[in-house]
C-alpha atoms as a PDB file:
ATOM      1  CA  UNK A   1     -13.947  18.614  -3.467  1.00  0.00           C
ATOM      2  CA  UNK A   2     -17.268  16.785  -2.905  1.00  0.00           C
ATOM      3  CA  UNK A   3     -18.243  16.047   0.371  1.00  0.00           C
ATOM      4  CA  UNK A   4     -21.309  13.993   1.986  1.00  0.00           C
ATOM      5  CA  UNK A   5     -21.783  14.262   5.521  1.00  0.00           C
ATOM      6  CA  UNK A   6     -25.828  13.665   6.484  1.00  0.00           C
ATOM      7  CA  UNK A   7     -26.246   9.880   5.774  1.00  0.00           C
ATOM      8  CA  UNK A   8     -27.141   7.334   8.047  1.00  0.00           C
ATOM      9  CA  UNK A   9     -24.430   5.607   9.748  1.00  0.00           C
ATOM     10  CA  UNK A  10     -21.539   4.128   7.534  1.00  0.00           C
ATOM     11  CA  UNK A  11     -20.231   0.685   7.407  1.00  0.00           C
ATOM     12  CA  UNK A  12     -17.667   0.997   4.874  1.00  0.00           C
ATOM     13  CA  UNK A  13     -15.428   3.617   4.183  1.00  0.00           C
ATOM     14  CA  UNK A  14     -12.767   3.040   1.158  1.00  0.00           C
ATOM     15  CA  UNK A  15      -9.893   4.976   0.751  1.00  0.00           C
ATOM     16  CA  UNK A  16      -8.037   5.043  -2.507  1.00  0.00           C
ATOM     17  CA  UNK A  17      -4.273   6.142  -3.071  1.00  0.00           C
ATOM     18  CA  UNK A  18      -3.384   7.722  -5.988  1.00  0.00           C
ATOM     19  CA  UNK A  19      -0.577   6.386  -7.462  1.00  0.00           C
ATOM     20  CA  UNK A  20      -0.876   5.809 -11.378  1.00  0.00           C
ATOM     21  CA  UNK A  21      -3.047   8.795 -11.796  1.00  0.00           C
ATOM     22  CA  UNK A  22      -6.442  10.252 -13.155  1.00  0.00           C
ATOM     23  CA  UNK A  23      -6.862   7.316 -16.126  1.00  0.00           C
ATOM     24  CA  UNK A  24      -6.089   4.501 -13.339  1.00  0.00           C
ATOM     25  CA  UNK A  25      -8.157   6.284 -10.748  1.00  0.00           C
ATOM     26  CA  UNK A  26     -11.163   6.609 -13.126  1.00  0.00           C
ATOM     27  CA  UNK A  27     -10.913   3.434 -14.279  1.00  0.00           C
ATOM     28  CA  UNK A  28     -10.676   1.603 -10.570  1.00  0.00           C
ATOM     29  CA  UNK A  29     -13.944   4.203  -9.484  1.00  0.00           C
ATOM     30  CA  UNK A  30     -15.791   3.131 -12.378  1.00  0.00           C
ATOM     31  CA  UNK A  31     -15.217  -0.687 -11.768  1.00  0.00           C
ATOM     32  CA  UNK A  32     -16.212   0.123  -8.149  1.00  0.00           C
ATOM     33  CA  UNK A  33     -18.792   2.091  -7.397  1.00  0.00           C
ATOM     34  CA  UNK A  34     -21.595  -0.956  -9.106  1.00  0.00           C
ATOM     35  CA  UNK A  35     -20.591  -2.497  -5.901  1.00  0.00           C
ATOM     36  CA  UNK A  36     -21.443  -0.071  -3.351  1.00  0.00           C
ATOM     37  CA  UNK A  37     -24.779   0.925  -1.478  1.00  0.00           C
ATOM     38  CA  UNK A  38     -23.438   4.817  -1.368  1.00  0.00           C
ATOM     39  CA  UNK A  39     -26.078   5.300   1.557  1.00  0.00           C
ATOM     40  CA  UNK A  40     -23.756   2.793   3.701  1.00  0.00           C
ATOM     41  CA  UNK A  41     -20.548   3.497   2.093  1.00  0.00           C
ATOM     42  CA  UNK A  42     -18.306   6.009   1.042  1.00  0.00           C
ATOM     43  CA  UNK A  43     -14.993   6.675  -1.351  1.00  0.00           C
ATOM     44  CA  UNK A  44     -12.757   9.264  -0.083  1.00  0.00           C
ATOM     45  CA  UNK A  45      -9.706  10.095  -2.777  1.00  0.00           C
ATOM     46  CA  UNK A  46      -7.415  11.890  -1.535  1.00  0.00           C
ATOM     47  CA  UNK A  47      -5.127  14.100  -3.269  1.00  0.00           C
ATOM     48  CA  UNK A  48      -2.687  17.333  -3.351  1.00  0.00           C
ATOM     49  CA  UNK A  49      -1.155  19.614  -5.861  1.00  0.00           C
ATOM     50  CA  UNK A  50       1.162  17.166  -7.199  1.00  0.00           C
ATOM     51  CA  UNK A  51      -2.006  15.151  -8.403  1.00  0.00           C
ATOM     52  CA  UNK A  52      -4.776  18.081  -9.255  1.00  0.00           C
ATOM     53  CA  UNK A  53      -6.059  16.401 -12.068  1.00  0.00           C
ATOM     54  CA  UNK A  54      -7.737  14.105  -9.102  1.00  0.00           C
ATOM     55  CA  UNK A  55     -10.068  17.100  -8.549  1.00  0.00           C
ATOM     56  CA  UNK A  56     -11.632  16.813 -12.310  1.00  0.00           C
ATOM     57  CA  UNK A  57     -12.974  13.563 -11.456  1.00  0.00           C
ATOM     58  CA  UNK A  58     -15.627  14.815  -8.974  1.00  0.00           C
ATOM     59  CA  UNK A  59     -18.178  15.934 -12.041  1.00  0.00           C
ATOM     60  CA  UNK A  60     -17.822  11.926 -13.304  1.00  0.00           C
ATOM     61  CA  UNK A  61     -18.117  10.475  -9.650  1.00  0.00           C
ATOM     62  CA  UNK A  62     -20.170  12.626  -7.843  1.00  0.00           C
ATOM     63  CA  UNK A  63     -20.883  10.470  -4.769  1.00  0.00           C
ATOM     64  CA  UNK A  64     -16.988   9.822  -4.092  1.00  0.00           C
ATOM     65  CA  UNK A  65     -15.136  12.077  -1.862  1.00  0.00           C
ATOM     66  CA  UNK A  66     -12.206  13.921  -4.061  1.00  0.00           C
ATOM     67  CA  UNK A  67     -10.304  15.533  -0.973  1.00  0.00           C
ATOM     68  CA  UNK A  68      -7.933  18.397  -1.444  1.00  0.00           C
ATOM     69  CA  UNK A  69      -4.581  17.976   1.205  1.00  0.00           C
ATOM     70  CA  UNK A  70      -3.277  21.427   1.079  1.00  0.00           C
ATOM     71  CA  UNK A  71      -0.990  20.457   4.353  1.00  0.00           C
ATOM     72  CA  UNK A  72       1.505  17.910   3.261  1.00  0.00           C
ATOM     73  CA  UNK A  73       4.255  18.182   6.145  1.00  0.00           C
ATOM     74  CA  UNK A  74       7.738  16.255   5.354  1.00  0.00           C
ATOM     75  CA  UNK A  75       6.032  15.975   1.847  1.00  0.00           C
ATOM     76  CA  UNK A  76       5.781  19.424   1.066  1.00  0.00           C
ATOM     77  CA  UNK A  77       9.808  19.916  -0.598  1.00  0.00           C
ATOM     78  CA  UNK A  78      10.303  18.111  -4.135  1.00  0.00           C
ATOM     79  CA  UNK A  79      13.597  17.582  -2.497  1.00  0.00           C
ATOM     80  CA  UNK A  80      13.192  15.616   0.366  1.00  0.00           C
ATOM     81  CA  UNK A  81      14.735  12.268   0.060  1.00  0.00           C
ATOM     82  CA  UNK A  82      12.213   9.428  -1.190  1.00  0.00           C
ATOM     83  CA  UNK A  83       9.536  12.279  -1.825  1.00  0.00           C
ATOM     84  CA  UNK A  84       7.028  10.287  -4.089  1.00  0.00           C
ATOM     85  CA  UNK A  85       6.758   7.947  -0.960  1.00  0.00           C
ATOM     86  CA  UNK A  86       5.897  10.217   1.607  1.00  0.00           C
ATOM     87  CA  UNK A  87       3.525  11.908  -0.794  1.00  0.00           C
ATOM     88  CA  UNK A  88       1.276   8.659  -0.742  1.00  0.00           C
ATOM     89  CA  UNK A  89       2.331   7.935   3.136  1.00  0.00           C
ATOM     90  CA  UNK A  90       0.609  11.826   3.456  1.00  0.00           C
ATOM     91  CA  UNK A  91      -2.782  10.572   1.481  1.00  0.00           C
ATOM     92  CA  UNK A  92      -3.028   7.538   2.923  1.00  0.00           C
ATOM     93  CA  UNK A  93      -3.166   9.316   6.466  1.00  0.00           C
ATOM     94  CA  UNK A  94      -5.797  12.097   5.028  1.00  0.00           C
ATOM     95  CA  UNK A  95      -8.052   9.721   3.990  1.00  0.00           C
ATOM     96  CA  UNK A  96      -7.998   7.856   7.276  1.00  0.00           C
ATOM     97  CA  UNK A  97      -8.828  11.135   8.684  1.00  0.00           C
ATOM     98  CA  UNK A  98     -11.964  11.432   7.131  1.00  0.00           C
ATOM     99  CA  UNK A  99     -12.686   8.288   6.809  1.00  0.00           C
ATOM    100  CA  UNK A 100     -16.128   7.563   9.422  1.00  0.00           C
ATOM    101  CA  UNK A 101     -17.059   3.939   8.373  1.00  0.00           C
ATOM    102  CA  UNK A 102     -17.013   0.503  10.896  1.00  0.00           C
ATOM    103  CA  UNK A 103     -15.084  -1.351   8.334  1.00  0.00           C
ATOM    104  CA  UNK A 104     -12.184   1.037   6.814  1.00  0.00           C
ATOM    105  CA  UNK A 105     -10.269  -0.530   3.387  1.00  0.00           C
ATOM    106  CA  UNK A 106      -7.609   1.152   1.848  1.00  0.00           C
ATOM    107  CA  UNK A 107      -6.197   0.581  -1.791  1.00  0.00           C
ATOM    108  CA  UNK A 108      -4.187   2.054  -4.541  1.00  0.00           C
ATOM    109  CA  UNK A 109      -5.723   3.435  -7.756  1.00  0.00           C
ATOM    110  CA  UNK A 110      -4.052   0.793 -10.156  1.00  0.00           C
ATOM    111  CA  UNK A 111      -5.245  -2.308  -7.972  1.00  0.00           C
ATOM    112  CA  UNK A 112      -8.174  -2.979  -9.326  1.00  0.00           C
ATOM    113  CA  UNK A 113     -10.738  -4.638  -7.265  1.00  0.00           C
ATOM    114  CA  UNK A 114     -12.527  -8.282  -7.802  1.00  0.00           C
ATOM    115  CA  UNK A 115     -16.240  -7.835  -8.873  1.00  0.00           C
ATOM    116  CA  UNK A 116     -17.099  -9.153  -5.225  1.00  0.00           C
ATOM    117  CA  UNK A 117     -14.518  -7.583  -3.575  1.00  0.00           C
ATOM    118  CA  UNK A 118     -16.596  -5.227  -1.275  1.00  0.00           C
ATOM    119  CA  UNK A 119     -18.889  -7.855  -0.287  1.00  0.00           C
ATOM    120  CA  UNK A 120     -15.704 -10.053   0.770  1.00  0.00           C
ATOM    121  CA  UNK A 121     -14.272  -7.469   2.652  1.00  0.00           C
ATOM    122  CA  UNK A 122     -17.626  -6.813   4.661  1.00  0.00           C
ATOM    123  CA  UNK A 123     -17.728 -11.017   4.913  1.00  0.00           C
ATOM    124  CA  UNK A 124     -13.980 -11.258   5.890  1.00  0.00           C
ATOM    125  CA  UNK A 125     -15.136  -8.558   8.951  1.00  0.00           C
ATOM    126  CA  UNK A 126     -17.402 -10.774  10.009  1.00  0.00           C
ATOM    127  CA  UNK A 127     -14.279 -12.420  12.386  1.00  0.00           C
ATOM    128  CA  UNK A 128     -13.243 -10.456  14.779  1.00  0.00           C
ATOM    129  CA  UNK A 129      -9.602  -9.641  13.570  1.00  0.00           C
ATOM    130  CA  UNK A 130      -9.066  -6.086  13.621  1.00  0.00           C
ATOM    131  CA  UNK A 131      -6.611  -6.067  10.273  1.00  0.00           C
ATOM    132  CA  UNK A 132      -7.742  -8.148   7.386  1.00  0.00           C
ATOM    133  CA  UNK A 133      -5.516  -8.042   4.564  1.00  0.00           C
ATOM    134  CA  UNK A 134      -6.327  -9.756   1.025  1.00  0.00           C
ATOM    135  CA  UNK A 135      -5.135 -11.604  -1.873  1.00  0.00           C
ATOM    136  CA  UNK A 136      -2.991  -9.303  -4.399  1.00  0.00           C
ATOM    137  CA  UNK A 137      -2.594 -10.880  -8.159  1.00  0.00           C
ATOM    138  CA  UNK A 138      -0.481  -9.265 -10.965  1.00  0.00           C
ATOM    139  CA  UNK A 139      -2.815  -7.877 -13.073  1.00  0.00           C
ATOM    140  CA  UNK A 140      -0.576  -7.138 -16.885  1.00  0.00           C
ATOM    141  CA  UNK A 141       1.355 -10.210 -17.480  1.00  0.00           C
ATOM    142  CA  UNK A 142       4.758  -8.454 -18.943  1.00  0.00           C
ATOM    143  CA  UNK A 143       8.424  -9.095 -17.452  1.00  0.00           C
ATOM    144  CA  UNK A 144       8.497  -6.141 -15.664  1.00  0.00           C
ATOM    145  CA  UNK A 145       5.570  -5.847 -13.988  1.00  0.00           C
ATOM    146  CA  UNK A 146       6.003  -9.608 -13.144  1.00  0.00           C
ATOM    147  CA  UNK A 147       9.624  -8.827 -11.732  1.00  0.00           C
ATOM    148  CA  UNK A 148       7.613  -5.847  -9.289  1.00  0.00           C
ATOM    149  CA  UNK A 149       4.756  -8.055  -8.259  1.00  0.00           C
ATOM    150  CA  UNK A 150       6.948 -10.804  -7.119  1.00  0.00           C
ATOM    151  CA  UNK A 151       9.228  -8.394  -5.456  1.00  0.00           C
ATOM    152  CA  UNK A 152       6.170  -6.660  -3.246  1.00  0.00           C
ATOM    153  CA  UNK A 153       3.536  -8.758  -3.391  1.00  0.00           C
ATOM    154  CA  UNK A 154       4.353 -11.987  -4.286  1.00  0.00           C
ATOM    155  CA  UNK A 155       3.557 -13.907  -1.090  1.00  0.00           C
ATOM    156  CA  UNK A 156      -0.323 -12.672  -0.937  1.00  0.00           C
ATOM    157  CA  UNK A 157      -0.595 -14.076  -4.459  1.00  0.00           C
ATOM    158  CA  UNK A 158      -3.191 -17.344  -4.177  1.00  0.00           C
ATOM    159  CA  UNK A 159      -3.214 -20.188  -3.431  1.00  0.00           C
ATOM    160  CA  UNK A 160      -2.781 -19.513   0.566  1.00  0.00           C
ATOM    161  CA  UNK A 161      -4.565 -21.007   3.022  1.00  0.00           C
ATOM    162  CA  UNK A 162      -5.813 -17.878   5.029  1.00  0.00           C
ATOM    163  CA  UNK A 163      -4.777 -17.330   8.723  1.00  0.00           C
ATOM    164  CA  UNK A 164      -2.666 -14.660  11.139  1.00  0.00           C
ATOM    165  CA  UNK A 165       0.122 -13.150   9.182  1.00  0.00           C
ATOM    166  CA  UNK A 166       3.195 -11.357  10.404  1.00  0.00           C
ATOM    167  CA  UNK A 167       2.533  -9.165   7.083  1.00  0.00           C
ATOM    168  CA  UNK A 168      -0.581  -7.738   5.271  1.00  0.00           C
ATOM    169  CA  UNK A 169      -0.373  -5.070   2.797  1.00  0.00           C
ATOM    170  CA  UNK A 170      -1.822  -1.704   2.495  1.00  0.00           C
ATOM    171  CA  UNK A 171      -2.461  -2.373  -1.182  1.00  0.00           C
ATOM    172  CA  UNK A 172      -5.407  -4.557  -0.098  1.00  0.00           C
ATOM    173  CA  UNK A 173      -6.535  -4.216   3.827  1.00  0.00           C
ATOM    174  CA  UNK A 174      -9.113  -3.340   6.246  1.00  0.00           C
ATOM    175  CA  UNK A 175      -9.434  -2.187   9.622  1.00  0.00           C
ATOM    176  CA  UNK A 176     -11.683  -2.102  12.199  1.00  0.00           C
ATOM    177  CA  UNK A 177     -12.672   1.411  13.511  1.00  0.00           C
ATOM    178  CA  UNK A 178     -11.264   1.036  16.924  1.00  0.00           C
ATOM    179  CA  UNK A 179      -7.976  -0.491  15.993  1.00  0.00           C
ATOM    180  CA  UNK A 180      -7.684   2.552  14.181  1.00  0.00           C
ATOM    181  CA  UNK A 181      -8.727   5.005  16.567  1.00  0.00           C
ATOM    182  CA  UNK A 182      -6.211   3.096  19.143  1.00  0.00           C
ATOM    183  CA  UNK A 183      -3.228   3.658  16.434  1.00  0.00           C
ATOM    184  CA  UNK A 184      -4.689   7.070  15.916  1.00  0.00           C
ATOM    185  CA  UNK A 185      -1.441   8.996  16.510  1.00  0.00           C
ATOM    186  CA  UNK A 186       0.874   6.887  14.300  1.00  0.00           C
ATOM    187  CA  UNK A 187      -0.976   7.035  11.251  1.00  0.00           C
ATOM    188  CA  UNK A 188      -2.420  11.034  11.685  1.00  0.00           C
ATOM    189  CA  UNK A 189       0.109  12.458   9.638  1.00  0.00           C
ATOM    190  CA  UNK A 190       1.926  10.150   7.872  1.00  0.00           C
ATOM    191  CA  UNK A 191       0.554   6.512   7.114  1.00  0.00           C
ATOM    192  CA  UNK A 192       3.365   3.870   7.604  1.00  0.00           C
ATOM    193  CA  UNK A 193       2.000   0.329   7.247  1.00  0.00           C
ATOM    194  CA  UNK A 194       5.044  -1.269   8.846  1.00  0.00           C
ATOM    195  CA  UNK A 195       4.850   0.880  11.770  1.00  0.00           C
ATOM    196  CA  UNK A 196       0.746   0.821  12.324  1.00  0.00           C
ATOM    197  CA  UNK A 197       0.892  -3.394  12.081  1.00  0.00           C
ATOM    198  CA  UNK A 198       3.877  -3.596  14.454  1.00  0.00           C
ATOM    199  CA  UNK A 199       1.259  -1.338  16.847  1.00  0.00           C
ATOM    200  CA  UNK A 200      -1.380  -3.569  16.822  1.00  0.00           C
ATOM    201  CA  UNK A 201       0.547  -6.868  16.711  1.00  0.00           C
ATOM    202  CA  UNK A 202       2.227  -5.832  20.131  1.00  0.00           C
ATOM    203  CA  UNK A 203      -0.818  -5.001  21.529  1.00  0.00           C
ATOM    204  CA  UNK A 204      -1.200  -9.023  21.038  1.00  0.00           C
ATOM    205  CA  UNK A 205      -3.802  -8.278  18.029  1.00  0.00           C
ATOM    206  CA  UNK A 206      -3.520  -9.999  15.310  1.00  0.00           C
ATOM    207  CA  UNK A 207      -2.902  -9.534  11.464  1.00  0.00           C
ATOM    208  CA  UNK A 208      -5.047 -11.795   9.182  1.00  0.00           C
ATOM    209  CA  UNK A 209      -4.402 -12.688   6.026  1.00  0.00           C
ATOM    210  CA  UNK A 210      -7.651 -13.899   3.908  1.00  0.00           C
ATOM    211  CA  UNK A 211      -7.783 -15.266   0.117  1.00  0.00           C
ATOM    212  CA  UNK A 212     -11.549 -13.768  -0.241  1.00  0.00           C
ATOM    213  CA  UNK A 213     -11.346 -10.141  -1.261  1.00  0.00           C
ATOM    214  CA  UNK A 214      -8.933  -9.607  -4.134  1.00  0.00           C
ATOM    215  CA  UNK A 215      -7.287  -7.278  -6.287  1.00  0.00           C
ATOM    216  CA  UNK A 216      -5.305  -6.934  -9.397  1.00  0.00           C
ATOM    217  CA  UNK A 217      -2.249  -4.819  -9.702  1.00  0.00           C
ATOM    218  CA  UNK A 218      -2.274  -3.637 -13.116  1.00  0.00           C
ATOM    219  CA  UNK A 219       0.702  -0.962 -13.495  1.00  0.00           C
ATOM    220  CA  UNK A 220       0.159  -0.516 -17.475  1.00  0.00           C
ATOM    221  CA  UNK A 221       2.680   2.510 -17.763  1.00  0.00           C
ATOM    222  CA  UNK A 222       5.428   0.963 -15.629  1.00  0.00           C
ATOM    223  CA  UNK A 223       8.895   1.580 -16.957  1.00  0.00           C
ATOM    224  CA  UNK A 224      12.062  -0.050 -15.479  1.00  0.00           C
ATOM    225  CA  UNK A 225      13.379   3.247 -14.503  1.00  0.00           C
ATOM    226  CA  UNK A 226      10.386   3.847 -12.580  1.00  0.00           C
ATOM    227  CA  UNK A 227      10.510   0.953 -10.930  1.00  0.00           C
ATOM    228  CA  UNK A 228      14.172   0.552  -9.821  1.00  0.00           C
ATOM    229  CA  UNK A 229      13.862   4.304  -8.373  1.00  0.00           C
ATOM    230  CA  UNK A 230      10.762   2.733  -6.617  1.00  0.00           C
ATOM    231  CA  UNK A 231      12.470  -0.149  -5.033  1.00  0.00           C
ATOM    232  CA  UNK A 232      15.365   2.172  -3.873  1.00  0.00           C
ATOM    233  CA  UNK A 233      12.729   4.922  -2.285  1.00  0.00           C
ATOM    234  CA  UNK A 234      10.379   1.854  -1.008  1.00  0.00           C
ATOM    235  CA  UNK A 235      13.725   0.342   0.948  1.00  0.00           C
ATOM    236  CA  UNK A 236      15.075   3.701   2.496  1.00  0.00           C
ATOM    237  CA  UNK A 237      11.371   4.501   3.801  1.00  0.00           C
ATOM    238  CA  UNK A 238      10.817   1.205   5.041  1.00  0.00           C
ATOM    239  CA  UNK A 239      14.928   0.769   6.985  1.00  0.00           C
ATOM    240  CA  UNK A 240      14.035   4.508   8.048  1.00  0.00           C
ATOM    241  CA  UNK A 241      11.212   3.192   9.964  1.00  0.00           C
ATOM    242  CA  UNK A 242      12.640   0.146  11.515  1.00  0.00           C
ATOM    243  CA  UNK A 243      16.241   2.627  12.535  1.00  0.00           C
ATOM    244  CA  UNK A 244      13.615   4.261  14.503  1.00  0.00           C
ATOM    245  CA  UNK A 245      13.317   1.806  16.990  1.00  0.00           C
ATOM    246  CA  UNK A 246      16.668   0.282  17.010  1.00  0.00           C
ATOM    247  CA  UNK A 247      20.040   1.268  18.404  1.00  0.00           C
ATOM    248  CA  UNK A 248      23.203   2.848  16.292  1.00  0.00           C
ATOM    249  CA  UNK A 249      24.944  -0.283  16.729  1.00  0.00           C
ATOM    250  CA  UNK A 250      21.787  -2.327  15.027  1.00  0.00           C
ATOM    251  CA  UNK A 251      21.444  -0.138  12.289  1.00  0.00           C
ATOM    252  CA  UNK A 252      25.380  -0.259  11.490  1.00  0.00           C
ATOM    253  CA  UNK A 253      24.821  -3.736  11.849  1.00  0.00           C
ATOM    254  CA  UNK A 254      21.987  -4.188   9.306  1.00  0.00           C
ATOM    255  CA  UNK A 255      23.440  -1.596   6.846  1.00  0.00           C
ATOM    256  CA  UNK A 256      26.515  -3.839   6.333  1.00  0.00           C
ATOM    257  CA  UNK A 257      23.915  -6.878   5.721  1.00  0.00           C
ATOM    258  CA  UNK A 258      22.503  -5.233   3.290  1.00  0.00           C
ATOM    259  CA  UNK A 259      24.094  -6.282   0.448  1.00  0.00           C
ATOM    260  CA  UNK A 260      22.863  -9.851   1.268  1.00  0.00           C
ATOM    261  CA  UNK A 261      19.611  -8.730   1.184  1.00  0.00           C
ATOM    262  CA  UNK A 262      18.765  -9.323  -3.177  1.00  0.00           C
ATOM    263  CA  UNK A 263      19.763 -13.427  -2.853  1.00  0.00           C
ATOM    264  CA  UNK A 264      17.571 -13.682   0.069  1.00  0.00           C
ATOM    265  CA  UNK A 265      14.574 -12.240  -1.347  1.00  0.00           C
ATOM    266  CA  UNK A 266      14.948 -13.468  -4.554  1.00  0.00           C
ATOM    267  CA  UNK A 267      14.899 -16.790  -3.241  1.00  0.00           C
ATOM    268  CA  UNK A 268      12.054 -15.939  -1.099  1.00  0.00           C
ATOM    269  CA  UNK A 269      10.254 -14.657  -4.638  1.00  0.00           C
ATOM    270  CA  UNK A 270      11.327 -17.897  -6.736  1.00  0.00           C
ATOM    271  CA  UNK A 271       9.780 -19.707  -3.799  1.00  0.00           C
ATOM    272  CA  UNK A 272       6.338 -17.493  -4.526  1.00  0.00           C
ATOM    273  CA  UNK A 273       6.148 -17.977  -8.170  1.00  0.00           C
ATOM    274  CA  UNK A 274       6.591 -21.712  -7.778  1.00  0.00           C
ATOM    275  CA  UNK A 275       3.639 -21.635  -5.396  1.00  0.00           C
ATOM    276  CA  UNK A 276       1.678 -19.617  -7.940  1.00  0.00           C
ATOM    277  CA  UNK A 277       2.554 -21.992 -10.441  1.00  0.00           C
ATOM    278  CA  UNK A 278       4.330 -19.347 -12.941  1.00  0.00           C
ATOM    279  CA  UNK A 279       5.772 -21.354 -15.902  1.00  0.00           C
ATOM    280  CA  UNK A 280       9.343 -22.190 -15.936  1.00  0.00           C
ATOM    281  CA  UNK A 281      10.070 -19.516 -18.896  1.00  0.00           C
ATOM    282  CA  UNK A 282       8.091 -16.896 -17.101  1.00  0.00           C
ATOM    283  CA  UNK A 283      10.553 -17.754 -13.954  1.00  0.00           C
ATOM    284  CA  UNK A 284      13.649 -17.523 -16.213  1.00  0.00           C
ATOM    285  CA  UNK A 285      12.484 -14.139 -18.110  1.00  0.00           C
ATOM    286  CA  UNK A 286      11.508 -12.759 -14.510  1.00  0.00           C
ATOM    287  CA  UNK A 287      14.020 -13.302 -12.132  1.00  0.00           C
ATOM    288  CA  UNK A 288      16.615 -11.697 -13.181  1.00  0.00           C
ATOM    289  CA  UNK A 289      15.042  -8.323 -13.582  1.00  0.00           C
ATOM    290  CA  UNK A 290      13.727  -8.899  -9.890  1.00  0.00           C
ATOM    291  CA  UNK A 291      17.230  -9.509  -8.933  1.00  0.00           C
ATOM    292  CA  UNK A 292      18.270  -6.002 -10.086  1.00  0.00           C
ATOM    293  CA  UNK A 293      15.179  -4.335  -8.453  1.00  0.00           C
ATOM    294  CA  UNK A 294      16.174  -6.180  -5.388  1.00  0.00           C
ATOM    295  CA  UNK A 295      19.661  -4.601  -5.592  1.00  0.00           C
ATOM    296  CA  UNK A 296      18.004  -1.269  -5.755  1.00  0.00           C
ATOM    297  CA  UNK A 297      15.765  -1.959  -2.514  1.00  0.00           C
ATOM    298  CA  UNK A 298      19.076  -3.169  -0.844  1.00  0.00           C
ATOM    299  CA  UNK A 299      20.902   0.087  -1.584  1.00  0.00           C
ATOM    300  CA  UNK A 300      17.477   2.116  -0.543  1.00  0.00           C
ATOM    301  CA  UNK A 301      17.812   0.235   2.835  1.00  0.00           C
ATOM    302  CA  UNK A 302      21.646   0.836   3.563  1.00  0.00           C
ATOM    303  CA  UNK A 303      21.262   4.578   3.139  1.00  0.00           C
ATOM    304  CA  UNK A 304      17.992   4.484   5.003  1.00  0.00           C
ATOM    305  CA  UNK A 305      19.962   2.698   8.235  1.00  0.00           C
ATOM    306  CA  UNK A 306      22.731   4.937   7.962  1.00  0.00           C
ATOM    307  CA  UNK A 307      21.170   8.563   8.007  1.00  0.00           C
ATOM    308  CA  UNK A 308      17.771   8.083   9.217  1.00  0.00           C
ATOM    309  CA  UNK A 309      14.268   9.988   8.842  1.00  0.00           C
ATOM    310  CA  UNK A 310      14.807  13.438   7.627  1.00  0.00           C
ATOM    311  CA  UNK A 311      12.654  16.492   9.174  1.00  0.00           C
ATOM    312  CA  UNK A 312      10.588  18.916   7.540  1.00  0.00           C
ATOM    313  CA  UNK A 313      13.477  22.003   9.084  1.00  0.00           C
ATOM    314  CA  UNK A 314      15.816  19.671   6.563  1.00  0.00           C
ATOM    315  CA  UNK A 315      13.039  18.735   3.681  1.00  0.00           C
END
């Protein structure tokens, strides 16, 4: 672990997810760090023993912050349902820990960043919303990674006309320091974007969606197997989340509508790739491989309605 803790005061503090890995994390650090005034900034990577290869990286990046978790909570068990989630729900929540900056971004390790994109994320802060999300493009230009942009991130793809948003993504956003020191115990242990956004939109704040800073998902080792286990984790976390704040009755309720849930959102992704302007025989070769990760998110979020959050006494 490196560790820098006697500059002046910091304005920006990124925090990186690892998702993809050492090659994808070296790669996005390396297209980075040109763009950063390391007396003003810092790079915190967090990382645990199911990713120690992080760790190498600190002799090739010496001014980034390669973090160690050695407490990972509900993460800990290989067994826990939807593990590989709550591993990055765990880093995303150490790195916010450490992080000191005004402006705080968070990213993932295969999103890789526009050449401008720190200077637009400083420039975005200059309005007073507290949680600036950005544009999100699909980087590798194959079926499948089409089919998983357009079912995650297809409606911060430009053109948008920036504005409030009732979602911003935690693939490309930044906060303000004191809306998160006021969500402070949501996000401590476990970062949930759903949950930390519903915070601070009913505290009246708003979410703000702005087609400046972007980034480039570019998932080069994706396999379809991957990805439908993916969709089926990424729905049980996120239906996990919202059964915590509804009744037994609502979350019977929206367990038997999940099976309507892959027309709906494919329709909602057709509507996307239109806007984007994909061609009609990318549209034809992509939507139906969307429609079957869409099934796989639909069966994530009926099993996440019907038996909740697990514990770490059952992890």
């Amino acid at each position: 672990m490196t560790e820098h803790r006697n500059e002046p005061k910091i304005l920006l503090s990124i925090v990186i997810t690892v998702v993809s890995g050492k090659h994808a994390t070296a790669e996005l650090l390396a297209h980075l760090s040109p763009q950063l005034d390391f007396e003003r900034s810092e790079v915190i990577v967090p990382f645990d023993r199911w990713s120690t290869e992080i760790g190498e990286l600190a002799a090739e990046f010496p001014q980034v912050t390669f973090h160690r978790v050695q407490e990972l909570g509900i993460a800990e068990s290989e067994q826990i349902p939807s593990h590989q989630h709550r591993l990055y729900d765990r880093r995303r929540s150490a790195g916010l820990n450490l992080a000191r900056g005004q402006i705080v971004a968070m990213t993932e390790d295969h999103a890789q960043p526009a050449d401008d994109w720190v200077e637009q994320i400083v420039a975005a802060h200059e309005q007073p919303y507290v949680a600036i999300g950005g544009a999100i493009e699909n980087g590798v230009d194959a079926v499948l990674n089409r089919a998983v942009y357009f079912c995650d991130f297809g409606r911060y793809g430009r053109p948008f006309e920036s504005g409030p948003a009732a979602y911003i993504s935690d693939v490309n956003v930044a906060y303000k320091r004191e809306a998160l020191e006021a969500t402070r115990p949501i996000w401590q242990d476990a970062y949930h974007e759903t949950t930390v956004h519903w915070a601070m939109l009913s505290k009246g704040q708003t979410l703000y969606l702005d087609d400046r800073p972007v980034v480039f998902q570019k998932r080069r080792q994706l396999t379809l197997r991957k990805a439908l286990g993916e969709r089926v984790e990424w729905g049980r976390v996120f239906a996990e989340t919202r059964a915590n704040e509804l009744s037994r009755i609502l979350c019977i309720l929206y367990a038997a509508g999940s099976p309507l849930l892959p027309p709906l959102m494919l329709f909602r992704g057709f509507r996307n790739m239109w806007r984007q302007g994909l061609t009609l025989g990318r549209m034809i070769s992509t939507l139906p491989v969307a429609f079957l990760l869409l099934c796989g998110w639909s069966y994530g979020e009926f099993f996440g309605y019907c038996f909740g959050e697990p514990t770490e006494t059952n992890a």
